[in-house]
PDB file of N, CA and C in Angstrom:
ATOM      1  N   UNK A   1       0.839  -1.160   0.000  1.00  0.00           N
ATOM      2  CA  UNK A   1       0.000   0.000   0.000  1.00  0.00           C
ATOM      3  C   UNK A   1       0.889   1.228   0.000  1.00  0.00           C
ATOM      4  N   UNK A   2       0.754   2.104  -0.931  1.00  0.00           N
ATOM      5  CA  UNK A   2       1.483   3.180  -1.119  1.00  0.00           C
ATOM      6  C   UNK A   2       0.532   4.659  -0.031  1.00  0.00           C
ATOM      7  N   UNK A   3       1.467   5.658   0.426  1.00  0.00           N
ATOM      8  CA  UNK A   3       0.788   6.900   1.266  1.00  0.00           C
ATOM      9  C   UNK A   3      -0.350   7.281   0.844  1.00  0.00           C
ATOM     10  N   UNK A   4      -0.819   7.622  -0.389  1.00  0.00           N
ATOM     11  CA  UNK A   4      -1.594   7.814  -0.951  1.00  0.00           C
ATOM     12  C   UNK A   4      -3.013   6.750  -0.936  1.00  0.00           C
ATOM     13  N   UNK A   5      -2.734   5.883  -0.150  1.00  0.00           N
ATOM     14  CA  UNK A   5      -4.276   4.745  -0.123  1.00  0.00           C
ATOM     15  C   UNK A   5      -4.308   3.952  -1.542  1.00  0.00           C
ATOM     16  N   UNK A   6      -3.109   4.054  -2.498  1.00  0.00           N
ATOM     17  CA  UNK A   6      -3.332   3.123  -3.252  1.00  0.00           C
ATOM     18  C   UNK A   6      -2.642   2.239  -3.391  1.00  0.00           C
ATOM     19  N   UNK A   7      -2.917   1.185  -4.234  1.00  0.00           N
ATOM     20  CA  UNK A   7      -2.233  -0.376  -3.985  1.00  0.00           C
ATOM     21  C   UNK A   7      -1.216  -0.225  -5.561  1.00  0.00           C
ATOM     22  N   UNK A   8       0.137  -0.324  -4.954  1.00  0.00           N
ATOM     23  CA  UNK A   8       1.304  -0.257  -6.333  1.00  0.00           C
ATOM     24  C   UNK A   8       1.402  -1.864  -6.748  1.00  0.00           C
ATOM     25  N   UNK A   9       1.621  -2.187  -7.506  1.00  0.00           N
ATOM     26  CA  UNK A   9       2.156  -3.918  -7.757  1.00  0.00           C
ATOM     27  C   UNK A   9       3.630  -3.544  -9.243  1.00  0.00           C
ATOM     28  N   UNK A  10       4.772  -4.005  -8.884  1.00  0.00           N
ATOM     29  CA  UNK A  10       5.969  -3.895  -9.912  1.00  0.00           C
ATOM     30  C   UNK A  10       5.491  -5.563 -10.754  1.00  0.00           C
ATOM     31  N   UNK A  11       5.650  -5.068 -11.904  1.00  0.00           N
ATOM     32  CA  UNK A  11       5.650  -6.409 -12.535  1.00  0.00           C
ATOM     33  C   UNK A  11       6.598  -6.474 -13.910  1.00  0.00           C
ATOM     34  N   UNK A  12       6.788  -7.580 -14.204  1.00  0.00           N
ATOM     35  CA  UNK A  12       7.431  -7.689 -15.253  1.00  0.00           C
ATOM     36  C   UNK A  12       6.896  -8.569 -16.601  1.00  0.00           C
ATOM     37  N   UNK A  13       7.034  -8.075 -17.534  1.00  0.00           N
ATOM     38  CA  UNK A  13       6.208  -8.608 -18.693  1.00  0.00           C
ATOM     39  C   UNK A  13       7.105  -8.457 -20.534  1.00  0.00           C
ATOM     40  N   UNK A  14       6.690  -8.535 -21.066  1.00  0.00           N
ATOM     41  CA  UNK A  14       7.185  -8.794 -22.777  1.00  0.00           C
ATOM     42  C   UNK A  14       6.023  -8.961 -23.642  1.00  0.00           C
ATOM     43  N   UNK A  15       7.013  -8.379 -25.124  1.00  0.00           N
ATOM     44  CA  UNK A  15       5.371  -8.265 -25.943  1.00  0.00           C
ATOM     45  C   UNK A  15       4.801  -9.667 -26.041  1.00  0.00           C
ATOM     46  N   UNK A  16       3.482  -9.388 -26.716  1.00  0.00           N
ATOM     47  CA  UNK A  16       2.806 -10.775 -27.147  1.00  0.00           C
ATOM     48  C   UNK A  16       3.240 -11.858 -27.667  1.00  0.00           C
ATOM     49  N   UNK A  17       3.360 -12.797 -27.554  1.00  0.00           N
ATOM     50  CA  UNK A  17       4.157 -14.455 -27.674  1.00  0.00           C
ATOM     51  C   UNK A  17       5.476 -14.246 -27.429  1.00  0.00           C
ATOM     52  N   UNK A  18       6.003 -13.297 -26.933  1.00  0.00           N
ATOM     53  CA  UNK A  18       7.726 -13.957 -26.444  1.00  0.00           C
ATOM     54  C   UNK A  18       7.409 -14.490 -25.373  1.00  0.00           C
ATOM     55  N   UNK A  19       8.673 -15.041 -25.385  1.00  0.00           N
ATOM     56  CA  UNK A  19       8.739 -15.928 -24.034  1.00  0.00           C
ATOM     57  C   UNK A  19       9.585 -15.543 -23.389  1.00  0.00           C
ATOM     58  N   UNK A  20      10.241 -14.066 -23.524  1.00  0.00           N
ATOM     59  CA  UNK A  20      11.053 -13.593 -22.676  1.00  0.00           C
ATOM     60  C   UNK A  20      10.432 -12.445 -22.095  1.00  0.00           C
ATOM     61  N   UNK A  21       9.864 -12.880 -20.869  1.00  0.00           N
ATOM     62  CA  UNK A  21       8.559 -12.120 -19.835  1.00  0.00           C
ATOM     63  C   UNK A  21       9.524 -10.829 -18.961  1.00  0.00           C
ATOM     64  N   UNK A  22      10.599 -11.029 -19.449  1.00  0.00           N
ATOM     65  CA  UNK A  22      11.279  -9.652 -18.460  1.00  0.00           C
ATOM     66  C   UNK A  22      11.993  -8.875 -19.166  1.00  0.00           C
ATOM     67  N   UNK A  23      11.152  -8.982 -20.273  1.00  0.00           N
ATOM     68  CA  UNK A  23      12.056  -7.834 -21.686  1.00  0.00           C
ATOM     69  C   UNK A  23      11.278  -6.199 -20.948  1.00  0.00           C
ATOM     70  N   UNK A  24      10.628  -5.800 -20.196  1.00  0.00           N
ATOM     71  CA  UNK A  24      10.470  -4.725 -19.864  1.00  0.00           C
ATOM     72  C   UNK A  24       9.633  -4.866 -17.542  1.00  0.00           C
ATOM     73  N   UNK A  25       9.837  -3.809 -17.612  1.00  0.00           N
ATOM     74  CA  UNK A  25       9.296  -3.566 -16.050  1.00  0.00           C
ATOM     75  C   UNK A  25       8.386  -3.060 -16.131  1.00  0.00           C
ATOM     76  N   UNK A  26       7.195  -3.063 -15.523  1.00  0.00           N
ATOM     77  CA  UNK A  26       6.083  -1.732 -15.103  1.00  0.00           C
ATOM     78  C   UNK A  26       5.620  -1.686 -14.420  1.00  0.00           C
ATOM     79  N   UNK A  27       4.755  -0.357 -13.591  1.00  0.00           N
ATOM     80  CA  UNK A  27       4.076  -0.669 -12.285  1.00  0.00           C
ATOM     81  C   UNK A  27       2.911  -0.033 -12.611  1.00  0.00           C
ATOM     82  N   UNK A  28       2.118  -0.613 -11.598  1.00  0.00           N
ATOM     83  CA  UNK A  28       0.184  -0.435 -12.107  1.00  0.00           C
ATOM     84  C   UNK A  28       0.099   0.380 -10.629  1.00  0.00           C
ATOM     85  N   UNK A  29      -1.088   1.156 -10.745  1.00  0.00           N
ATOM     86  CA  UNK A  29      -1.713   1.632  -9.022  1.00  0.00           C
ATOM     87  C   UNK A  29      -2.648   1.517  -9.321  1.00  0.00           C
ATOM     88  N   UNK A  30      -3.669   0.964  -8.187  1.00  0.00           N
ATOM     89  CA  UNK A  30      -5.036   0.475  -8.868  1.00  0.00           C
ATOM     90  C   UNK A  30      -5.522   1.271  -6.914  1.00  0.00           C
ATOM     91  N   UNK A  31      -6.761   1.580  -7.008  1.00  0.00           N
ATOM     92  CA  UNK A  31      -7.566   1.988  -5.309  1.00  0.00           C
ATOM     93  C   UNK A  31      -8.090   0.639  -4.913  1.00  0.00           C
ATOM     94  N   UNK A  32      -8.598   0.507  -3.983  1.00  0.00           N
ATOM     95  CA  UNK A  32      -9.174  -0.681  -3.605  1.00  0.00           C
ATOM     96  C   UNK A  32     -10.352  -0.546  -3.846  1.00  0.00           C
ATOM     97  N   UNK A  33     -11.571   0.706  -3.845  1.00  0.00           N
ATOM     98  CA  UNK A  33     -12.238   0.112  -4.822  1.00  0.00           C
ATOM     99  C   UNK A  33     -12.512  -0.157  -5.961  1.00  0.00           C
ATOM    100  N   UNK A  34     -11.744   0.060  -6.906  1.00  0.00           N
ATOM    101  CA  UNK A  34     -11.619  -0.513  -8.411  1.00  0.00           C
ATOM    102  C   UNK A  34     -11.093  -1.894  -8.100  1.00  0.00           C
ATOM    103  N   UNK A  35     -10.207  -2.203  -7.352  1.00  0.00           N
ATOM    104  CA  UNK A  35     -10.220  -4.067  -7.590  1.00  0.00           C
ATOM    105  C   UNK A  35     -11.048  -4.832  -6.798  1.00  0.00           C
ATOM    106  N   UNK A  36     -12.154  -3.841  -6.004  1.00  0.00           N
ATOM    107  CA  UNK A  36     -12.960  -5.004  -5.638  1.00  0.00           C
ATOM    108  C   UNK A  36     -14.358  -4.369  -5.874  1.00  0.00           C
ATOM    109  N   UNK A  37     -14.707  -4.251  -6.930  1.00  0.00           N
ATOM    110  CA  UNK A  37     -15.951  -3.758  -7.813  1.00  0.00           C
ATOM    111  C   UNK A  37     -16.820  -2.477  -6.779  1.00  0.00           C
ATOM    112  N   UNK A  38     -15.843  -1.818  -6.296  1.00  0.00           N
ATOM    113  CA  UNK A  38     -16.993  -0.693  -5.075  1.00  0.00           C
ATOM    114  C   UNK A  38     -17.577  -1.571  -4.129  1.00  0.00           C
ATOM    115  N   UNK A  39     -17.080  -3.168  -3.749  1.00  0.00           N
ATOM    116  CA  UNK A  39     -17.959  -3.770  -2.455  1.00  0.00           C
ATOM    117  C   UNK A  39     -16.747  -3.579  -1.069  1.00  0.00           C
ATOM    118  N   UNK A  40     -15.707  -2.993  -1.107  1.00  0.00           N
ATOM    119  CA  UNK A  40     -14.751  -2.460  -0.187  1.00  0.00           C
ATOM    120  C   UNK A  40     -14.424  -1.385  -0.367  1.00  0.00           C
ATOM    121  N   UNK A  41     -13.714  -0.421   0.547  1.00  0.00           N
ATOM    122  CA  UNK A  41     -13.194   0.643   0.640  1.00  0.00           C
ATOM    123  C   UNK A  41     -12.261   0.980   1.514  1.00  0.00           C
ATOM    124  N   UNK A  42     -11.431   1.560   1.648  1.00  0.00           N
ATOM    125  CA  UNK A  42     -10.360   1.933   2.279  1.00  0.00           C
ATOM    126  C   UNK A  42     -10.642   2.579   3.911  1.00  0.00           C
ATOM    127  N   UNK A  43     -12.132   2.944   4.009  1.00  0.00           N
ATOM    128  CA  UNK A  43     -12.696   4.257   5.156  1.00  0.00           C
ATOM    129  C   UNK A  43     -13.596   3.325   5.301  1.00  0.00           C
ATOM    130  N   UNK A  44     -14.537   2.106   5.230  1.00  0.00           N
ATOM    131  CA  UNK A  44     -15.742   1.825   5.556  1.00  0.00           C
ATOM    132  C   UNK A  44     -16.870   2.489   4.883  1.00  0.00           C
ATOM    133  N   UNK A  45     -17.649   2.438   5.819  1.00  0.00           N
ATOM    134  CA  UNK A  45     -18.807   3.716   5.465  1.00  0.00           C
ATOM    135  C   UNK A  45     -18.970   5.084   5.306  1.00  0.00           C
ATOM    136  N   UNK A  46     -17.186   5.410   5.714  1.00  0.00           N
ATOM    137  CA  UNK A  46     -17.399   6.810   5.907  1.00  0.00           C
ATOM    138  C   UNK A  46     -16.739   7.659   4.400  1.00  0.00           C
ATOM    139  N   UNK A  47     -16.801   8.788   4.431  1.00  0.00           N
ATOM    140  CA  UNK A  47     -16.496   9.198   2.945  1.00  0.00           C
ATOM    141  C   UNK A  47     -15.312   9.174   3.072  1.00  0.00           C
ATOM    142  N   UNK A  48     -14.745   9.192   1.624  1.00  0.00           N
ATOM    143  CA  UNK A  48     -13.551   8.672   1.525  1.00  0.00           C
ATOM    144  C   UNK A  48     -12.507  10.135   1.983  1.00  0.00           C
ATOM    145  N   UNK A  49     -11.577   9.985   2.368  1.00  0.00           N
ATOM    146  CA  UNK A  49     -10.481  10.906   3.376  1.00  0.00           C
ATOM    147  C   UNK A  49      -9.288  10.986   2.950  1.00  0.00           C
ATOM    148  N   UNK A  50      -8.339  11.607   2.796  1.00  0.00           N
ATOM    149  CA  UNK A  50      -6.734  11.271   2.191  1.00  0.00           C
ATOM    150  C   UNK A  50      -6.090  10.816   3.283  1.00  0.00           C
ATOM    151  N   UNK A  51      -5.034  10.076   3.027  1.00  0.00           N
ATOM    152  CA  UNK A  51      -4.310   9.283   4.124  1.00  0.00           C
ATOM    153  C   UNK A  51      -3.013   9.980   4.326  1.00  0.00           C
ATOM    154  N   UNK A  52      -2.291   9.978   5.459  1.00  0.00           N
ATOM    155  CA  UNK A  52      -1.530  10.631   5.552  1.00  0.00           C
ATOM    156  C   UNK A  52      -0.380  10.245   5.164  1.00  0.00           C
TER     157      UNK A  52
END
């Protein structure tokens, strides 16, 4: 979990059909509720708040 309340993941990947999966790096930030369809949240019930 990054300061900001969002979730970082580093991954590593390559274009379509190689098989060499670490021809590049990238990192995604996704909130928690986008990966769990708006049925979680970071605050509960309460409105959402910046984290410190």
């Amino acid at each position: 979990m990054l300061p900001d309340g969002t979730i970082g993941i580093i991954y590593e990947c390559g274009p379509k059909g190689s098989v060499h999966y670490w021809d590049e790096v990238r990192f995604a930030r996704f909130n928690l509720e986008w990966l769990t369809g708006g049925n979680d949240t970071l605050f509960g019930n309460e409105k959402e708040k910046s984290v410190p």
